[in-house]
PDB file of N, CA and C in Angstrom:
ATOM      1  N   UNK A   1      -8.585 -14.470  10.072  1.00  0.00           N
ATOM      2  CA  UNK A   1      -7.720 -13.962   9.052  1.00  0.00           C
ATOM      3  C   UNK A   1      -6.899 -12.776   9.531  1.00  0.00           C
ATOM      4  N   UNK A   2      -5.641 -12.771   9.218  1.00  0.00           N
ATOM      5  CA  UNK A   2      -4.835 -11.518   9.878  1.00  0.00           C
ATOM      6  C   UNK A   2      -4.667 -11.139   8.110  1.00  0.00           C
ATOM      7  N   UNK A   3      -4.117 -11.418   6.730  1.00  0.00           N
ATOM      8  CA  UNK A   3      -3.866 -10.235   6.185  1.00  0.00           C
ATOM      9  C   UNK A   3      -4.328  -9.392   5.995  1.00  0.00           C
ATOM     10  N   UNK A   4      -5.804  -9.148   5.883  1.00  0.00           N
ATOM     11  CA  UNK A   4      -6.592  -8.050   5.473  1.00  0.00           C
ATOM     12  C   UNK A   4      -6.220  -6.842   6.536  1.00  0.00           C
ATOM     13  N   UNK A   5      -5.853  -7.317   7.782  1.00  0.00           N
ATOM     14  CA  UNK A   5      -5.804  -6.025   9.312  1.00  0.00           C
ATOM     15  C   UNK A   5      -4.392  -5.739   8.714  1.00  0.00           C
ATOM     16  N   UNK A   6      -3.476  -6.761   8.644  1.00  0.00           N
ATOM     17  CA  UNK A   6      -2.124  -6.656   8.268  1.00  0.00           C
ATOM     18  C   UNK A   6      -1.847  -5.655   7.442  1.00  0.00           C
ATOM     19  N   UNK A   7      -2.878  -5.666   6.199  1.00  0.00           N
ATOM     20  CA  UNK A   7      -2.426  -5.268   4.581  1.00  0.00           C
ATOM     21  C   UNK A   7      -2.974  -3.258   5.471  1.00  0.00           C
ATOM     22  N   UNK A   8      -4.202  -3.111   6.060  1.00  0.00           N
ATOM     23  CA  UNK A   8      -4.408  -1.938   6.864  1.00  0.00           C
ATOM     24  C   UNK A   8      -3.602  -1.364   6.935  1.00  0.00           C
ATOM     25  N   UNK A   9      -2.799  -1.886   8.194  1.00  0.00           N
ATOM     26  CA  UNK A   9      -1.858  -1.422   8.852  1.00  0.00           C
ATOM     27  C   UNK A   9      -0.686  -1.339   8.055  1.00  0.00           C
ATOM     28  N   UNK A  10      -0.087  -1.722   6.856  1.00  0.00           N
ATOM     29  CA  UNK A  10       0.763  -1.328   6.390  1.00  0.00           C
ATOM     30  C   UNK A  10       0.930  -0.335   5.586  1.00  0.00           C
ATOM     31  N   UNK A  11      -0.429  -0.047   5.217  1.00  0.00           N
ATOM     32  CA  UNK A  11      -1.117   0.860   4.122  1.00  0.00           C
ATOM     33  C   UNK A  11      -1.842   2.307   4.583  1.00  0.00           C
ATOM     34  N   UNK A  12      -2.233   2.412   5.716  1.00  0.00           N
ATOM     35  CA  UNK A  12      -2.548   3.275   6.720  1.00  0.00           C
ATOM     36  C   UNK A  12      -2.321   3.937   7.719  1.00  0.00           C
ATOM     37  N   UNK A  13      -1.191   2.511   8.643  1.00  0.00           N
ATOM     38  CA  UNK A  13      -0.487   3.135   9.848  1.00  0.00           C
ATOM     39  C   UNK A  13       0.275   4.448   9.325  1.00  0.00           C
ATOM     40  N   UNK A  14       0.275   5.363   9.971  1.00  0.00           N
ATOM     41  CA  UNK A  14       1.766   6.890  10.021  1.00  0.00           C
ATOM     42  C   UNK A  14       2.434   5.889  10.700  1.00  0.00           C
ATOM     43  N   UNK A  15       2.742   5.513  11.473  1.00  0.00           N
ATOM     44  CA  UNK A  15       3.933   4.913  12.014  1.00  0.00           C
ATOM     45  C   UNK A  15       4.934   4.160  11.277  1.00  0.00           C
ATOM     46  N   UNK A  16       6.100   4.711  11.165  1.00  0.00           N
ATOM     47  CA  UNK A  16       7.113   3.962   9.497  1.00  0.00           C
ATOM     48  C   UNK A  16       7.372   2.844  10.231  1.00  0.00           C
ATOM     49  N   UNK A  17       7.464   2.920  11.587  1.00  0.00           N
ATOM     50  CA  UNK A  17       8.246   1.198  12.000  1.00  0.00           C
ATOM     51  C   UNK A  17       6.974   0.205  11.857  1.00  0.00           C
ATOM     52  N   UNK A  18       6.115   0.595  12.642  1.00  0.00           N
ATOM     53  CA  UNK A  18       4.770  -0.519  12.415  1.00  0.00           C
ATOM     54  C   UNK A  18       4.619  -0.915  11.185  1.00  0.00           C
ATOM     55  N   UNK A  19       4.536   0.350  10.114  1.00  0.00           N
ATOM     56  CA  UNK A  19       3.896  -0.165   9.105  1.00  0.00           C
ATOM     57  C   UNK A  19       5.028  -1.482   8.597  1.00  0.00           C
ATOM     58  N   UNK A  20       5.667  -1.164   8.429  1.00  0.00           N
ATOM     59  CA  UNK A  20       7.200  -1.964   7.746  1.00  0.00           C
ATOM     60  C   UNK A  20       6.983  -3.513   8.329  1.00  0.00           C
ATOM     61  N   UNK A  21       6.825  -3.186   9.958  1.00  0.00           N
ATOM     62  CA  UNK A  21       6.737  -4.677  10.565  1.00  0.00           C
ATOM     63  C   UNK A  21       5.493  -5.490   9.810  1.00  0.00           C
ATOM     64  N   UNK A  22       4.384  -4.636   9.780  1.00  0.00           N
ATOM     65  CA  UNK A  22       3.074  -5.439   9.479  1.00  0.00           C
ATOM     66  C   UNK A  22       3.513  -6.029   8.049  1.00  0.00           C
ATOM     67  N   UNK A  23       4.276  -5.436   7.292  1.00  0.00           N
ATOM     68  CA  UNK A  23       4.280  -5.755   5.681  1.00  0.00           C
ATOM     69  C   UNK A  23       5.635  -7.118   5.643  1.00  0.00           C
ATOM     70  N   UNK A  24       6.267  -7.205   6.796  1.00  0.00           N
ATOM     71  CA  UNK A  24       6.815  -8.040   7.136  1.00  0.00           C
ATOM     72  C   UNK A  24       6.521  -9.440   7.573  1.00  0.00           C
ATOM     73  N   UNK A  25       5.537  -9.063   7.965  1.00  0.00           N
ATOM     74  CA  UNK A  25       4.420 -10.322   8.512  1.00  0.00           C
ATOM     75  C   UNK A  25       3.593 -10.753   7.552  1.00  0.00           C
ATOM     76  N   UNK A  26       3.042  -9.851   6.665  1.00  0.00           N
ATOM     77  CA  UNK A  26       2.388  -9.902   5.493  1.00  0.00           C
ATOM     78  C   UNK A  26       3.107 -10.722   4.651  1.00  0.00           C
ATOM     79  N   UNK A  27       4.382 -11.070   4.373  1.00  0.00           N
ATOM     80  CA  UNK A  27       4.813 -11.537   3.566  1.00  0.00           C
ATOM     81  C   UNK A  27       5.451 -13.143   4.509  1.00  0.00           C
ATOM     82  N   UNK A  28       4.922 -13.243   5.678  1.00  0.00           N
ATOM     83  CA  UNK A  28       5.388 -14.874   5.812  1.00  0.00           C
ATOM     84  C   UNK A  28       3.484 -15.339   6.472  1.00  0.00           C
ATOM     85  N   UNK A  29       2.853 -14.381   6.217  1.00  0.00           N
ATOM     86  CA  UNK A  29       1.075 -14.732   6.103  1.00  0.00           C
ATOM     87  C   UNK A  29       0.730 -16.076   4.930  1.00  0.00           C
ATOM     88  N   UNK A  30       1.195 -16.423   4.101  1.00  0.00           N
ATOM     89  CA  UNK A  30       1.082 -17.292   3.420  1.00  0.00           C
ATOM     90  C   UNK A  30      -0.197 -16.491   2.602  1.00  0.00           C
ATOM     91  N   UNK A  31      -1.756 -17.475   2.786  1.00  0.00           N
ATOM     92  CA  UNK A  31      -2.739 -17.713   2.121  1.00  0.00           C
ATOM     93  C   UNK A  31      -4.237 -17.468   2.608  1.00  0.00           C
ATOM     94  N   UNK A  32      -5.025 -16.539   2.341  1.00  0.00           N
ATOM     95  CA  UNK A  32      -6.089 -16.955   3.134  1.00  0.00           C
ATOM     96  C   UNK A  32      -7.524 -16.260   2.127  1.00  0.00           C
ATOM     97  N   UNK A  33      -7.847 -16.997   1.725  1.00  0.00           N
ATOM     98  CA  UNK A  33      -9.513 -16.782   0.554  1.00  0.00           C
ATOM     99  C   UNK A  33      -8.529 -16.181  -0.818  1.00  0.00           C
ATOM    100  N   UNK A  34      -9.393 -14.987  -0.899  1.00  0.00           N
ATOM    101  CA  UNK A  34      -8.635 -14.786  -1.616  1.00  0.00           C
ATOM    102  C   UNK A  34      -7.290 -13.537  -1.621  1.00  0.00           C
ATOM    103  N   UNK A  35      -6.805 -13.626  -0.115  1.00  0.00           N
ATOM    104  CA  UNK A  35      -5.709 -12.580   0.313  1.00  0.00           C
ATOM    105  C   UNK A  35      -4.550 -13.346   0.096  1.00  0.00           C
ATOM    106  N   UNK A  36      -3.806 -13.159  -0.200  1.00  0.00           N
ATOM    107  CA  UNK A  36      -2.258 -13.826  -0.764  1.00  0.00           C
ATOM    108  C   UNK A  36      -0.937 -12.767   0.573  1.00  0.00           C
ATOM    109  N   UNK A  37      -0.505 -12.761   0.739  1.00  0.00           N
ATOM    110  CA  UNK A  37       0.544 -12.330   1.788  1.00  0.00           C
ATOM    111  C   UNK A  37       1.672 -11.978   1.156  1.00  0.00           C
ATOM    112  N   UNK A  38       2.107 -12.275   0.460  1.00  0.00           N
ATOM    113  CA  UNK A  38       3.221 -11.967  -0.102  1.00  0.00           C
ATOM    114  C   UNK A  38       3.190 -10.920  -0.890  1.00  0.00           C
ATOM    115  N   UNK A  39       2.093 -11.588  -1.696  1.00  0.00           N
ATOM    116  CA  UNK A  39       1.877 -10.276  -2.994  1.00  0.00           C
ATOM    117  C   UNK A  39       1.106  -8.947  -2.166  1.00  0.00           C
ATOM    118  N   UNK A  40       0.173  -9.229  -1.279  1.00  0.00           N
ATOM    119  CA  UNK A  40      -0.071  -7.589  -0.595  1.00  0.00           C
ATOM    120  C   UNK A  40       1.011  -7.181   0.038  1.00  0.00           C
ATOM    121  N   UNK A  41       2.159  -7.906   0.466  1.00  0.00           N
ATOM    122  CA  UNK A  41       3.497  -7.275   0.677  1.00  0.00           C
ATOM    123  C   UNK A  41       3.981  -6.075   0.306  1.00  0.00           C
ATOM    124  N   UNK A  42       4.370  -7.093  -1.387  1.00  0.00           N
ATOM    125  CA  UNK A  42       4.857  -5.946  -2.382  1.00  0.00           C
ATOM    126  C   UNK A  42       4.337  -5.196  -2.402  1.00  0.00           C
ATOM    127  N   UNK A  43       2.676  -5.047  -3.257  1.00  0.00           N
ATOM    128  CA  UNK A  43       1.639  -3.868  -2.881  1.00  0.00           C
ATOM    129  C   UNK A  43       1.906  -3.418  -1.894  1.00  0.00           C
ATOM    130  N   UNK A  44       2.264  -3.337  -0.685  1.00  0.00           N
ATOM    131  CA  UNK A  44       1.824  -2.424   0.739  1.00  0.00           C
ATOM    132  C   UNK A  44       3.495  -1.589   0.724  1.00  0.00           C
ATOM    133  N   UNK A  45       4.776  -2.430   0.152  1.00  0.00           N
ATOM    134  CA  UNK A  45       5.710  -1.806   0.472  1.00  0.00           C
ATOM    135  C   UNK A  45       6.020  -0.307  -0.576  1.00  0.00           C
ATOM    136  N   UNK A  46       5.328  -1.108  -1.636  1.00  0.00           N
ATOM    137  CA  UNK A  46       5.396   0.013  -3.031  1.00  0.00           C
ATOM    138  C   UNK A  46       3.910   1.259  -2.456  1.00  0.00           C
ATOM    139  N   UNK A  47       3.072   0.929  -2.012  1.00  0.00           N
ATOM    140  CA  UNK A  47       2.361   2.042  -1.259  1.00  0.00           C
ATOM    141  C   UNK A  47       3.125   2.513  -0.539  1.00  0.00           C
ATOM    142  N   UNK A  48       4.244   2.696   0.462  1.00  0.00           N
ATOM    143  CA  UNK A  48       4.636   3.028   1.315  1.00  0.00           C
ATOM    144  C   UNK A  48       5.918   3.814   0.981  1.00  0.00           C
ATOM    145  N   UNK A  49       6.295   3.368  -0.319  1.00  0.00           N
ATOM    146  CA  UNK A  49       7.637   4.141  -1.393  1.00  0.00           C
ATOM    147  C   UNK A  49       6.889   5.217  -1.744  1.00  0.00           C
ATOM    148  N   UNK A  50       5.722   5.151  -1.869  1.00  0.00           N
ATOM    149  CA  UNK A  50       5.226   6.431  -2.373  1.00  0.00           C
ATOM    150  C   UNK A  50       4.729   7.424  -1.408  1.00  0.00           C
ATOM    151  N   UNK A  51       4.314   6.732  -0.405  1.00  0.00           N
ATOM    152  CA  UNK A  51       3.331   8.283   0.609  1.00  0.00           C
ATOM    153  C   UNK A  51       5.027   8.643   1.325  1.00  0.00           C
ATOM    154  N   UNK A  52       5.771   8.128   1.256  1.00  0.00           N
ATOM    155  CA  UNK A  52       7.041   8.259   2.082  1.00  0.00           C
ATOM    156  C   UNK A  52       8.047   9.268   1.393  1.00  0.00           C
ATOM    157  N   UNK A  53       7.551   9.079  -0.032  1.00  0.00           N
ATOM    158  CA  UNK A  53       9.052   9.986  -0.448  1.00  0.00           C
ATOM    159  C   UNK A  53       8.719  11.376   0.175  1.00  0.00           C
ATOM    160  N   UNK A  54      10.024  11.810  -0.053  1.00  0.00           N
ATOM    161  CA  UNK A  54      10.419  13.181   0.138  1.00  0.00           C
ATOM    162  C   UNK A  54      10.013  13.324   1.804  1.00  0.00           C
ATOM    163  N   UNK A  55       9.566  12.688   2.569  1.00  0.00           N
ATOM    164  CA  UNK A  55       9.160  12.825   3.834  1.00  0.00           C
ATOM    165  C   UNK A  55      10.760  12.585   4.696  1.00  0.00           C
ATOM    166  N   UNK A  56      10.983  12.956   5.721  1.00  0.00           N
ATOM    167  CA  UNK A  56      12.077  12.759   6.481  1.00  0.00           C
ATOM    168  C   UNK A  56      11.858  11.225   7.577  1.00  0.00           C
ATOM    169  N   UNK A  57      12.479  10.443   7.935  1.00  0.00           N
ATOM    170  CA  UNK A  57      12.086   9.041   8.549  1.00  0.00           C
ATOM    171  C   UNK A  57      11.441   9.615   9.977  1.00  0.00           C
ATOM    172  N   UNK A  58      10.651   8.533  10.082  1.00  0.00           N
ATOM    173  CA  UNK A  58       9.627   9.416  11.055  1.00  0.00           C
ATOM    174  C   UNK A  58       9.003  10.313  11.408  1.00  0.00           C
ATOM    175  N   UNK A  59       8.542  11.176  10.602  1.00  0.00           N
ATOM    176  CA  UNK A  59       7.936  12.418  10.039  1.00  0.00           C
ATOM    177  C   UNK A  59       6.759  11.850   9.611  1.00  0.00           C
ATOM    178  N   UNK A  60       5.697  12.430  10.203  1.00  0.00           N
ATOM    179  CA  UNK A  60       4.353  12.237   9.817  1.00  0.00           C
ATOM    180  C   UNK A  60       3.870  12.404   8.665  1.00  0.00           C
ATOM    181  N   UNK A  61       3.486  11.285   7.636  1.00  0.00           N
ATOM    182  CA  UNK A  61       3.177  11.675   6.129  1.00  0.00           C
ATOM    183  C   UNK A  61       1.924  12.693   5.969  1.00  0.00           C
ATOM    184  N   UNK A  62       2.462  13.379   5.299  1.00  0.00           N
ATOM    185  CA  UNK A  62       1.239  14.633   4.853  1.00  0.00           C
ATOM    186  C   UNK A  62       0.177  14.091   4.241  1.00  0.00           C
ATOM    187  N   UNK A  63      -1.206  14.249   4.210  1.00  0.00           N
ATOM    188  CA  UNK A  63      -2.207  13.961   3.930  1.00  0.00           C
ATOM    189  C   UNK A  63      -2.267  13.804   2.601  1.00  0.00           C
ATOM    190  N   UNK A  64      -1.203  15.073   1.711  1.00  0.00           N
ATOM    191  CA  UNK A  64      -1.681  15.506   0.362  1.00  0.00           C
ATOM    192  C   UNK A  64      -0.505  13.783  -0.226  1.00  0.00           C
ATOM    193  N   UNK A  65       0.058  13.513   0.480  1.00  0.00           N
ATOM    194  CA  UNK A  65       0.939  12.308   0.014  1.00  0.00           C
ATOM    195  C   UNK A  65       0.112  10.847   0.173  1.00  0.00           C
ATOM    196  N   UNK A  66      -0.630  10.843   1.075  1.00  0.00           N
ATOM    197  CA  UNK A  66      -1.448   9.658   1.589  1.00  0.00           C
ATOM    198  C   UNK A  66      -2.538   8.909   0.198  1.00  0.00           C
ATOM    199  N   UNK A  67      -2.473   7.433  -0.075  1.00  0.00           N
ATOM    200  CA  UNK A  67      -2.989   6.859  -0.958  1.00  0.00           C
ATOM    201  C   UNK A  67      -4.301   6.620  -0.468  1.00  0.00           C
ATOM    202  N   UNK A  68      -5.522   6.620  -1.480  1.00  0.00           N
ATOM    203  CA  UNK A  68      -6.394   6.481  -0.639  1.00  0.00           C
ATOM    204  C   UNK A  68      -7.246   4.995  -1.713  1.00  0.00           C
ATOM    205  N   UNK A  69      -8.390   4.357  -1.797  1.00  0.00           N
ATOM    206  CA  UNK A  69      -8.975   3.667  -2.582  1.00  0.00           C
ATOM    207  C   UNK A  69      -7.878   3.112  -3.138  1.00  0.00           C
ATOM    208  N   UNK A  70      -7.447   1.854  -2.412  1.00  0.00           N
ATOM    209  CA  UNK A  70      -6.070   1.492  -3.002  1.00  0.00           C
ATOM    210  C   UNK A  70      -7.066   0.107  -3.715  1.00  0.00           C
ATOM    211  N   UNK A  71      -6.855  -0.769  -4.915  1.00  0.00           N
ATOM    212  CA  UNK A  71      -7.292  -1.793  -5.344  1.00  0.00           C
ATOM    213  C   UNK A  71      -6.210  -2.241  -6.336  1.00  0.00           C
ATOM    214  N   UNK A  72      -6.217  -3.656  -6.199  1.00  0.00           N
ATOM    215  CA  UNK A  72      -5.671  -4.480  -7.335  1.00  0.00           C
ATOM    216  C   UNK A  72      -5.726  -5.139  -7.737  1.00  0.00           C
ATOM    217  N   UNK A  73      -5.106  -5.787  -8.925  1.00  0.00           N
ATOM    218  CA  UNK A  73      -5.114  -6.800  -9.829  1.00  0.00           C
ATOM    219  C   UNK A  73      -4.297  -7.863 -10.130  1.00  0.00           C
ATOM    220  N   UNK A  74      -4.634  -9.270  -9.455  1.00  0.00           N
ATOM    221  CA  UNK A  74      -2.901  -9.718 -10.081  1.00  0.00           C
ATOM    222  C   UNK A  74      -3.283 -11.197 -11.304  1.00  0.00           C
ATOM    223  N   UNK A  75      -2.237 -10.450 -11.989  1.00  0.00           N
ATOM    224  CA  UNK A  75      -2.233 -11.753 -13.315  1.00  0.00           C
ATOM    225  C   UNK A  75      -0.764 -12.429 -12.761  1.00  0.00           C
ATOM    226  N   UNK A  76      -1.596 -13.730 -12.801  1.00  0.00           N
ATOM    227  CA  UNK A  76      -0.424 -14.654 -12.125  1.00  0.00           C
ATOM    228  C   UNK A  76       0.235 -14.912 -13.349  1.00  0.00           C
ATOM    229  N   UNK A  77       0.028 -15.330 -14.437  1.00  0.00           N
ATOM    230  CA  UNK A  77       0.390 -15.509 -15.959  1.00  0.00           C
ATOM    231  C   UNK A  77       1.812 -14.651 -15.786  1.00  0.00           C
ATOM    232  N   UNK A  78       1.756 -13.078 -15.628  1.00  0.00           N
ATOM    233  CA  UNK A  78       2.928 -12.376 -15.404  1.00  0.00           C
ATOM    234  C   UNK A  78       3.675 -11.873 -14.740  1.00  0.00           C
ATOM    235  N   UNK A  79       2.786 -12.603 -14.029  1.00  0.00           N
ATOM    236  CA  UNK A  79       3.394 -12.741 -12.238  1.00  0.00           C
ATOM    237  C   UNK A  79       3.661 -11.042 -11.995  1.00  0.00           C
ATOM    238  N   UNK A  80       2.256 -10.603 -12.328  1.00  0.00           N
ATOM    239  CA  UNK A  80       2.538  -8.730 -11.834  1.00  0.00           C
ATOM    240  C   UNK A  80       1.135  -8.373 -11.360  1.00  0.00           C
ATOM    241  N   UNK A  81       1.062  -6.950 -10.415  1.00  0.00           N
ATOM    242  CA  UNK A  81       0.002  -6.542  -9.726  1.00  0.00           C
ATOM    243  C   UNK A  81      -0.450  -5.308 -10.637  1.00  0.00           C
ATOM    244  N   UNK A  82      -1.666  -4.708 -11.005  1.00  0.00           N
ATOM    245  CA  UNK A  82      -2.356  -3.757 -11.345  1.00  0.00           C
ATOM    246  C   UNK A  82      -2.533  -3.354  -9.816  1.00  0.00           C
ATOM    247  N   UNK A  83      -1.905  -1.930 -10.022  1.00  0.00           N
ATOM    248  CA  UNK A  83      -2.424  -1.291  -8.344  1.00  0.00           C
ATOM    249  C   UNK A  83      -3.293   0.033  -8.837  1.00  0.00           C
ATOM    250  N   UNK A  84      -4.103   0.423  -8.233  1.00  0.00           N
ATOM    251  CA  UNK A  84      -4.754   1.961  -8.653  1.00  0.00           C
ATOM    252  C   UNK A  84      -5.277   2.234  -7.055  1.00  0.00           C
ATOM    253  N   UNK A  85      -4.979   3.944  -7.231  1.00  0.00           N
ATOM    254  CA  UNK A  85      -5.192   4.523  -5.894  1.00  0.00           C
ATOM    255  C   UNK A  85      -5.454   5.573  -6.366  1.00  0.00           C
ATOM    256  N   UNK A  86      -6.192   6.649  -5.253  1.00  0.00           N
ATOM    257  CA  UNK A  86      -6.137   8.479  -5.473  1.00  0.00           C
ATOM    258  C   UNK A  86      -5.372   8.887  -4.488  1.00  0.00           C
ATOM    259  N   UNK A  87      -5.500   9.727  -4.691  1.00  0.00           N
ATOM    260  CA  UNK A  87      -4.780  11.186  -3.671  1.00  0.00           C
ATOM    261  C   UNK A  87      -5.724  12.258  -4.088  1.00  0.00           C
ATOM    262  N   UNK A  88      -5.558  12.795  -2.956  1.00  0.00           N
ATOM    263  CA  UNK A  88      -6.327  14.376  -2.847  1.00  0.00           C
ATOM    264  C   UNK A  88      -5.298  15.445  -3.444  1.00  0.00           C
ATOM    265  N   UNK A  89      -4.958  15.760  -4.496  1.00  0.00           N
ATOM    266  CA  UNK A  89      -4.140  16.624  -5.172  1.00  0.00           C
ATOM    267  C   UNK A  89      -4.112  18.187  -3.764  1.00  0.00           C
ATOM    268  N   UNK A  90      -5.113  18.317  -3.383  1.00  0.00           N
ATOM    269  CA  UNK A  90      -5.140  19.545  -2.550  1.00  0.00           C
ATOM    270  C   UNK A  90      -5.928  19.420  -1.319  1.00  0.00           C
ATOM    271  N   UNK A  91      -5.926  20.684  -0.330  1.00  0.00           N
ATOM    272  CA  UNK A  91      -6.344  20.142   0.841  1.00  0.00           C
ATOM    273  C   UNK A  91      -7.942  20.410   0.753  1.00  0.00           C
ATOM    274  N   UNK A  92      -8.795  20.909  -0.304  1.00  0.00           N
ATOM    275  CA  UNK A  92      -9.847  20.709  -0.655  1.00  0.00           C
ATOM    276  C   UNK A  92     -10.540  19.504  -0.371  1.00  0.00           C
ATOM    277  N   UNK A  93      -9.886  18.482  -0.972  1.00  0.00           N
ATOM    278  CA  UNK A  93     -10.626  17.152  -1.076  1.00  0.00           C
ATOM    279  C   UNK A  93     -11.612  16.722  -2.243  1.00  0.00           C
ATOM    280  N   UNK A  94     -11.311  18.555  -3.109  1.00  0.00           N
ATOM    281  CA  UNK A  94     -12.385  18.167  -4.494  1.00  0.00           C
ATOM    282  C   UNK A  94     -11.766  17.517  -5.873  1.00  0.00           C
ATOM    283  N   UNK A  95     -10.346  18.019  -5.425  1.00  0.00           N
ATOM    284  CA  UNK A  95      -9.659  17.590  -6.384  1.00  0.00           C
ATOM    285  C   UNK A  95      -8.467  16.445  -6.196  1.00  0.00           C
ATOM    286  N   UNK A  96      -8.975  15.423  -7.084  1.00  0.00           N
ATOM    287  CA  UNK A  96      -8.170  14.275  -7.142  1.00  0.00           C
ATOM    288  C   UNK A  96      -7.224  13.385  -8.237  1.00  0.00           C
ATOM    289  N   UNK A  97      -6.375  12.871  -8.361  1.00  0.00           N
ATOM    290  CA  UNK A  97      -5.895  12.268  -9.148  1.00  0.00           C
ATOM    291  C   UNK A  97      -5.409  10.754  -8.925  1.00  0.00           C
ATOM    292  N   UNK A  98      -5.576   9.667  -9.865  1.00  0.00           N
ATOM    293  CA  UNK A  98      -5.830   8.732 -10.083  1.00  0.00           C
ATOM    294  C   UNK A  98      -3.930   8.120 -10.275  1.00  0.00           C
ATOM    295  N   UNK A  99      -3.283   7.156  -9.370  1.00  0.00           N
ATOM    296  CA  UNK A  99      -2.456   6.533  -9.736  1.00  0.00           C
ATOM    297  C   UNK A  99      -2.528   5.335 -10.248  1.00  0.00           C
ATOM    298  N   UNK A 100      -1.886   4.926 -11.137  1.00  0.00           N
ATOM    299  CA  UNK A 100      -1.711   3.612 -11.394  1.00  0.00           C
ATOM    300  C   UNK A 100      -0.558   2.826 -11.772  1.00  0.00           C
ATOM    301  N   UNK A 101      -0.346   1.832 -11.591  1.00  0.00           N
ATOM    302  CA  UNK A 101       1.318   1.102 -11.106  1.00  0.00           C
ATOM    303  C   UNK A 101       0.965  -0.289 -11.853  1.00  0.00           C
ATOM    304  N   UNK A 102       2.422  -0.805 -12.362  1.00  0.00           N
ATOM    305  CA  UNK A 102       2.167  -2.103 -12.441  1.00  0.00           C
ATOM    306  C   UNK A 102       3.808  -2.807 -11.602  1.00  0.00           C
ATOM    307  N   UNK A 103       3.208  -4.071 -10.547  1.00  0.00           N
ATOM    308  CA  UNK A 103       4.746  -4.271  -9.683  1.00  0.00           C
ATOM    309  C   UNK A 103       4.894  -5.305 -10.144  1.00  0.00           C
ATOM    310  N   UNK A 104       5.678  -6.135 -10.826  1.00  0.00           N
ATOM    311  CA  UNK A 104       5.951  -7.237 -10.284  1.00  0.00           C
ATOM    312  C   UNK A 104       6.663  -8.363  -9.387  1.00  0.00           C
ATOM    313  N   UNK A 105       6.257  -9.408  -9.284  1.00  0.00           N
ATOM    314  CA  UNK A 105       6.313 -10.014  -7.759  1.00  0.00           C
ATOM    315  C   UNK A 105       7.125 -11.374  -7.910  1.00  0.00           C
TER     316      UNK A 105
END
């Protein structure tokens, strides 16, 4: 199985070109259990709209921007993803806050 390393690396790499490529690949991955390729696409590109803003291109994303416990949900019915993630609000690590997104695909 490559999406699960794929969906990683798009979601984890600092590297803006890698990640982009992997989520690129991710989306002609087709099918595999229950990993879908396309739809962790979207998920991985909309993770990547977010640890990215305000960052300059190729600029190492700051930690306090980085998604962490990323999970989702998809209702095919509405053809949309439930995404939920944290972030470390500070460089503590005690304090966190909870995102949640709905994409559709």
């Amino acid at each position: 199985g490559i999406i699960h390393p794929l969906f990683f690396i798009a979601t984890k790499c600092r590297n803006w070109a890698l990640r982009r490529r992997a989520a690129v690949e991710l989306r002609r991955a087709g099918r595999e259990g229950v990993w879908e390729g396309p739809i962790m696409a979207v998920v991985a590109d909309r993770i990547a709209q977010i640890e990215e803003k305000d960052v300059p291109w190729g600029e190492d994303i700051p930690e306090r921007n980085r998604l962490h416990e990323i999970k989702k949900n998809v209702a095919y019915e509405t053809r949309q993803v439930f995404v939920e993630a944290t972030r470390a609000r500070d460089d503590s690590w005690k304090n966190w806050e909870t995102l949640q997104e709905v994409i559709s695909f």
